[in-house]
Protein backbone atom coordinates (compact mmCIF):
# COMPACT_ATOMS: atom_id res chain seq x y z
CA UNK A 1 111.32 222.38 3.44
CA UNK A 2 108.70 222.37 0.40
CA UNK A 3 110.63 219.29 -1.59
CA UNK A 4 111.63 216.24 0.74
CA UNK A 5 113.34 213.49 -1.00
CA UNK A 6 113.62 210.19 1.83
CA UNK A 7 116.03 207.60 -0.06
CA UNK A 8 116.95 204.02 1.00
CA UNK A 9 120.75 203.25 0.00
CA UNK A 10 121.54 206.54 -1.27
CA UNK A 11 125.00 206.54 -0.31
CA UNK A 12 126.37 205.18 -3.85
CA UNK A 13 125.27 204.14 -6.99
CA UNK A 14 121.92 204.39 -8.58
CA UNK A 15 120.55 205.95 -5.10
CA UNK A 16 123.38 208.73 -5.51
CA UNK A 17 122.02 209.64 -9.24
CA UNK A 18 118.60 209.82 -7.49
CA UNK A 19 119.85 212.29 -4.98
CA UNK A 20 122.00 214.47 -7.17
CA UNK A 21 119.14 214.38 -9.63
CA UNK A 22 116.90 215.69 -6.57
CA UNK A 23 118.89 218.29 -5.50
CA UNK A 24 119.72 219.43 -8.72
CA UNK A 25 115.96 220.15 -8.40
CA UNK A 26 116.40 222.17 -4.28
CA UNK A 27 115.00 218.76 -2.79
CA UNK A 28 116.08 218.17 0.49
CA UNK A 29 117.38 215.36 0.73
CA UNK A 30 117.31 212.25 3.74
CA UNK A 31 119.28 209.16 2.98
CA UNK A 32 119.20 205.78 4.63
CA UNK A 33 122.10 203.43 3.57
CA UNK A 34 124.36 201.18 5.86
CA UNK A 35 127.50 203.29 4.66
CA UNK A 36 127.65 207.65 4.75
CA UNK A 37 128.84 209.44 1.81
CA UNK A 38 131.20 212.38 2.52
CA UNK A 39 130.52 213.87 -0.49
CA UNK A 40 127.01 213.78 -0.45
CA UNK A 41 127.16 215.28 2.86
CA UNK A 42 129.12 218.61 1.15
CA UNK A 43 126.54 218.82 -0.37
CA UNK A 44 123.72 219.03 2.12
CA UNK A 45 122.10 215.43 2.40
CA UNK A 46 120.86 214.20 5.85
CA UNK A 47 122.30 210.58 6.03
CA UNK A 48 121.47 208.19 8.81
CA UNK A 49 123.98 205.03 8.79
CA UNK A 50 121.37 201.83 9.14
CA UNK A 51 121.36 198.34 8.19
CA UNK A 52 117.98 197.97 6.92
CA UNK A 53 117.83 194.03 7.35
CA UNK A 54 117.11 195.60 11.07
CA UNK A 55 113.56 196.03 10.06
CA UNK A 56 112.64 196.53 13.23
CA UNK A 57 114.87 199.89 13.45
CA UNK A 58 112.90 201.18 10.19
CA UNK A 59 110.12 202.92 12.29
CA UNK A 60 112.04 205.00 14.95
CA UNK A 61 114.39 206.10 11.46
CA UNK A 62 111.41 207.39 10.21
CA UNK A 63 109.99 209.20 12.85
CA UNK A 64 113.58 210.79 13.71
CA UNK A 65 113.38 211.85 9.93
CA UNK A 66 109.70 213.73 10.23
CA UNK A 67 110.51 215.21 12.95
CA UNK A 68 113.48 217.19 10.85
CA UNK A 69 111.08 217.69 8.12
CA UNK A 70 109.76 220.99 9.93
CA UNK A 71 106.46 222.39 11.23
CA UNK A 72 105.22 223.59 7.74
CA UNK A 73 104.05 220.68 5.74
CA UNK A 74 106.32 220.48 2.03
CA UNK A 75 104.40 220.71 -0.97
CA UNK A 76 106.02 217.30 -2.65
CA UNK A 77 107.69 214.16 -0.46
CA UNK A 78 108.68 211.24 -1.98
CA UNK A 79 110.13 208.10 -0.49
CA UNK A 80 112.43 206.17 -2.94
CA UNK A 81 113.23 202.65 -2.06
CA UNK A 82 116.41 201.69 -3.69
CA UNK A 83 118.35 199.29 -1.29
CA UNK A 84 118.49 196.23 -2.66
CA UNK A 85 121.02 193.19 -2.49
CA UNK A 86 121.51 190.42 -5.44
CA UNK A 87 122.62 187.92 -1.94
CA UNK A 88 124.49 185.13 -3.14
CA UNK A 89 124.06 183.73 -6.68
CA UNK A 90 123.61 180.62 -6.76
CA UNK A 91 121.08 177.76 -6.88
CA UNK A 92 118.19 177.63 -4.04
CA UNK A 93 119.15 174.61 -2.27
CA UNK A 94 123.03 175.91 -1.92
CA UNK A 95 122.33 179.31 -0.34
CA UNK A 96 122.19 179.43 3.51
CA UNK A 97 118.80 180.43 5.65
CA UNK A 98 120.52 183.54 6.42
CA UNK A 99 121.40 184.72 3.17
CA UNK A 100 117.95 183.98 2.34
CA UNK A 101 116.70 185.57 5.48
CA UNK A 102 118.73 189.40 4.57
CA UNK A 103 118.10 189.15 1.26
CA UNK A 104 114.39 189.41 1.78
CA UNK A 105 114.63 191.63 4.61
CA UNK A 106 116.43 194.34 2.34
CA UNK A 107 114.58 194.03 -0.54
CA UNK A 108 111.32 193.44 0.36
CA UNK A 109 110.49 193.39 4.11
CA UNK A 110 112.63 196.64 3.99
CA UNK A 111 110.59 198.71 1.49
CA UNK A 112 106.92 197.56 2.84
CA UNK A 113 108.35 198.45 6.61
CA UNK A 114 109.68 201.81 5.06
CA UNK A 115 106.61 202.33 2.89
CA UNK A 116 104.43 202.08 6.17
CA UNK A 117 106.17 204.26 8.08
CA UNK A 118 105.85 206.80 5.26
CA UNK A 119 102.32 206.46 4.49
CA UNK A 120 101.24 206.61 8.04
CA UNK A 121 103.45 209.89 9.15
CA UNK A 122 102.20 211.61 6.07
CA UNK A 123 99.07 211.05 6.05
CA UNK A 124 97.16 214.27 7.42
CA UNK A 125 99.41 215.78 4.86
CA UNK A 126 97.94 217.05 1.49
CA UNK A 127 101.47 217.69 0.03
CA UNK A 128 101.93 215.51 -3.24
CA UNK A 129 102.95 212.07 -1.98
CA UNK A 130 104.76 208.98 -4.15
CA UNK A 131 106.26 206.12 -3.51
CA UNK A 132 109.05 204.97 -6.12
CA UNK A 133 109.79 200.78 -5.46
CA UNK A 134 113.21 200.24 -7.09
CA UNK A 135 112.34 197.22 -9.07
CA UNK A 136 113.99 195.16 -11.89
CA UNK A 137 113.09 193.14 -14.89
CA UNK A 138 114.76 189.80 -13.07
CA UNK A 139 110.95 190.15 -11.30
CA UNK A 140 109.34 188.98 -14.58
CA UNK A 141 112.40 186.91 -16.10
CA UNK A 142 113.66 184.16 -14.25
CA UNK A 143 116.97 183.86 -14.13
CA UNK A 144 119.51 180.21 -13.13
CA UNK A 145 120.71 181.18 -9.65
CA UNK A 146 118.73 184.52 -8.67
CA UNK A 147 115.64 182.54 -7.23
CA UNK A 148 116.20 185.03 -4.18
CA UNK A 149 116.56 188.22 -5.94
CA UNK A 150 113.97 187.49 -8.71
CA UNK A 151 111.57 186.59 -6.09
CA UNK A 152 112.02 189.49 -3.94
CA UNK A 153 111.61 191.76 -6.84
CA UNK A 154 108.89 190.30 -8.39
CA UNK A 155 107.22 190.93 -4.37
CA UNK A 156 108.23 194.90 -5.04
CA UNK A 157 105.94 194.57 -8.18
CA UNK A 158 102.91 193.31 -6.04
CA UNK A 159 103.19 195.72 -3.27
CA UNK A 160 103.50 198.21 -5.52
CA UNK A 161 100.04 197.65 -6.91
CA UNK A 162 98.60 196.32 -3.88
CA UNK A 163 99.63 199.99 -2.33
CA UNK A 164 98.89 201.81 -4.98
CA UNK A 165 94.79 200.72 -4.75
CA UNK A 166 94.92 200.84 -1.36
CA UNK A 167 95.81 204.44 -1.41
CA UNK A 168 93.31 205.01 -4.28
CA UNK A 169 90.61 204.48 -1.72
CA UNK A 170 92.12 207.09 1.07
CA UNK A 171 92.21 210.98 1.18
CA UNK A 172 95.59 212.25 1.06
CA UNK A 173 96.61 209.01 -0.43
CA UNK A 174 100.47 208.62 -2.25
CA UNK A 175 101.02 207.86 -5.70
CA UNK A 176 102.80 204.32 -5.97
CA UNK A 177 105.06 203.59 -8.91
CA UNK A 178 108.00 200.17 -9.46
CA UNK A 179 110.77 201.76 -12.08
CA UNK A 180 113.22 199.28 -13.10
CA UNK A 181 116.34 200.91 -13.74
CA UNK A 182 117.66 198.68 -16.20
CA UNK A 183 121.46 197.27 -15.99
CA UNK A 184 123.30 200.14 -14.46
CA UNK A 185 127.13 200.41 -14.37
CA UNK A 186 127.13 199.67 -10.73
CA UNK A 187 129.36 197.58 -8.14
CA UNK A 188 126.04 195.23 -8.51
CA UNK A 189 127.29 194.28 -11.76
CA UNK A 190 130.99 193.74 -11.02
CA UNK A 191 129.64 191.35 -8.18
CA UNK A 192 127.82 189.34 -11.32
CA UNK A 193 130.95 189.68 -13.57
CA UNK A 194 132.73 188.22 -11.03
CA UNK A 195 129.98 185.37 -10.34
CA UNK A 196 130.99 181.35 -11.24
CA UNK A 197 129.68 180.86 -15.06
CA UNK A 198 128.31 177.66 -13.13
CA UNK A 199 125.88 179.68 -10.28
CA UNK A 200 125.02 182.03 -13.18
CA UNK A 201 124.36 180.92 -16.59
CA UNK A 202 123.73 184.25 -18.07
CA UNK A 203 127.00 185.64 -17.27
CA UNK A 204 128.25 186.19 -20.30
CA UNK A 205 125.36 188.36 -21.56
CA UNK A 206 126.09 191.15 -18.66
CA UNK A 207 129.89 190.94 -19.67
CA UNK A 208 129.04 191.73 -23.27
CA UNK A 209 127.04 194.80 -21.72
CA UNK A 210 130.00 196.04 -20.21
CA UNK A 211 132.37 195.46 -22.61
CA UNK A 212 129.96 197.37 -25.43
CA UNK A 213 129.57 199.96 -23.29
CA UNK A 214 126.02 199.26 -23.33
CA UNK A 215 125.58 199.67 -19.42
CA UNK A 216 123.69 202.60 -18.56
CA UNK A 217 125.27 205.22 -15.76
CA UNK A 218 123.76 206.52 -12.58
CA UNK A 219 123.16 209.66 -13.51
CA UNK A 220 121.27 209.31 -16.28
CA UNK A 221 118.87 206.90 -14.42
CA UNK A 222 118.22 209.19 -11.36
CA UNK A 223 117.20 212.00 -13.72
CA UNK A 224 114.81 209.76 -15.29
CA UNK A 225 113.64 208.53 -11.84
CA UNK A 226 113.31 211.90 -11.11
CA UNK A 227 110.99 212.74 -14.64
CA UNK A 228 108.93 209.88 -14.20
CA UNK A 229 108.10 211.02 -10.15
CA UNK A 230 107.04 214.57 -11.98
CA UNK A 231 104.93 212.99 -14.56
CA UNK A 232 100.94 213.02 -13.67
CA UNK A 233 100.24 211.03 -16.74
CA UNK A 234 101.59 208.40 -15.45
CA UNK A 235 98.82 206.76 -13.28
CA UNK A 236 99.35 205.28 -9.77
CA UNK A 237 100.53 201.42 -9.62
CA UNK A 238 102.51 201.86 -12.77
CA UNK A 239 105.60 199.22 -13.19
CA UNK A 240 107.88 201.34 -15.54
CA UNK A 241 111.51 200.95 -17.12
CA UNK A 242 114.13 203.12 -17.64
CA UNK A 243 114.76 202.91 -21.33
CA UNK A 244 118.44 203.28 -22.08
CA UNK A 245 121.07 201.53 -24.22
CA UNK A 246 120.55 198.24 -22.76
């Protein structure tokens, strides 16, 4: 395998634009979601069913995954962490421990367990090595009833320029990068359609989107993911956007 793609929730999506976007390019591909795609198997992916709020499964995951990888190290391997929840929308005091609790677990314990694993099985490698943080712009805006997801984001930010110098100081070290994919036409965004006007005061700005067809689509997105990962002006610790019609 020279190109290894390693994907959290890449069973539907944004994560599936990623992977066809990767393939399209001979990647192979190794997908972590808590759901398989059928499909995506056709078409060659490696898929491991996991519920990544069980942090503590993240490490054997990743080791199974290496050790498919193949005795010849690849010339490029990223690791893409997409997963991500919005947990319940609503204000702080009204959402329970535990939806606190897997909220954070997927989309921020998660990717630092993940991006831990990655760096230290790679490390001896000198392939070409980044890390893409699946991050939005709700980690700079605040917005009424996301204190969970905007938090959790805005953690993805920092560890992806925490990493990123960290790795500037080691040989072998991976390219870090956050890409915020901007408002995707995803079943994220029917679960905020469907949200109480009352939990989320902003509600009727991401029906507008829709209903302008201003949304942008998967595909699209996991090409640019894909361009931005192959772009070496781009320097490490970079928080980027996908610029689309939004």
């Amino acid at each position: 395998m020279k190109k290894i793609l390693i994907i959290t929730g890449g069973s539907k999506g944004i994560g599936e634009g990623i992977i066809k976007a990767y393939l399209a390019k001979e990647f192979a591909v190794f997908s972590i979601s808590r759901t398989t795609n059928p499909h995506l198997a056709r078409l060659g992916v490696v898929q491991t069913a996991l519920d990544l709020t069980k942090v503590n499964e993240i490490q054997a995951t990743f080791e199974h995954i290496f050790s498919l990888c193949g005795e010849n190290e690849p010339q490029k391997i990223t690791l893409i962490n997409n997963a991500g929840t919005l947990g319940e929308i609503a204000m702080l005091n009204e959402i329970s421990t535990t939806d606190i609790s897997d909220a954070f677990n997927l989309n921020a314990i998660a990717p630092m367990v993940c991006s831990s694993a990655f760096i230290n099985l790679s490390k001896h490698w000198k392939a070409s090595k980044t890390i893409i943080n699946i991050t939005s712009g709700a980690a700079l805006k605040p917005y009424f009833g996301w204190s969970v997801y905007c938090s959790s984001k805005a953690a993805i930010n920092m560890l992806t320029q925490t990493v990123a110098l960290e790795q500037q100081q080691v040989a072998n070290g991976a390219k870090v990068l956050a890409i915020a994919p901007g408002v995707v036409d995803t079943d994220m965004q029917s679960q905020i359609r469907n949200t109480d006007e009352a939990n989320f005061k902003d509600l009727q700005r991401f029906v507008a989107l829709k209903e302008t067809g201003a949304l942008n689509d998967a595909t699209t997105v996991g090409e640019e993911i894909f361009k931005m990962d192959h772009n070496s002006d781009i320097p490490s610790g970079s928080i980027l956007r996908v610029e689309g019609k939004n």
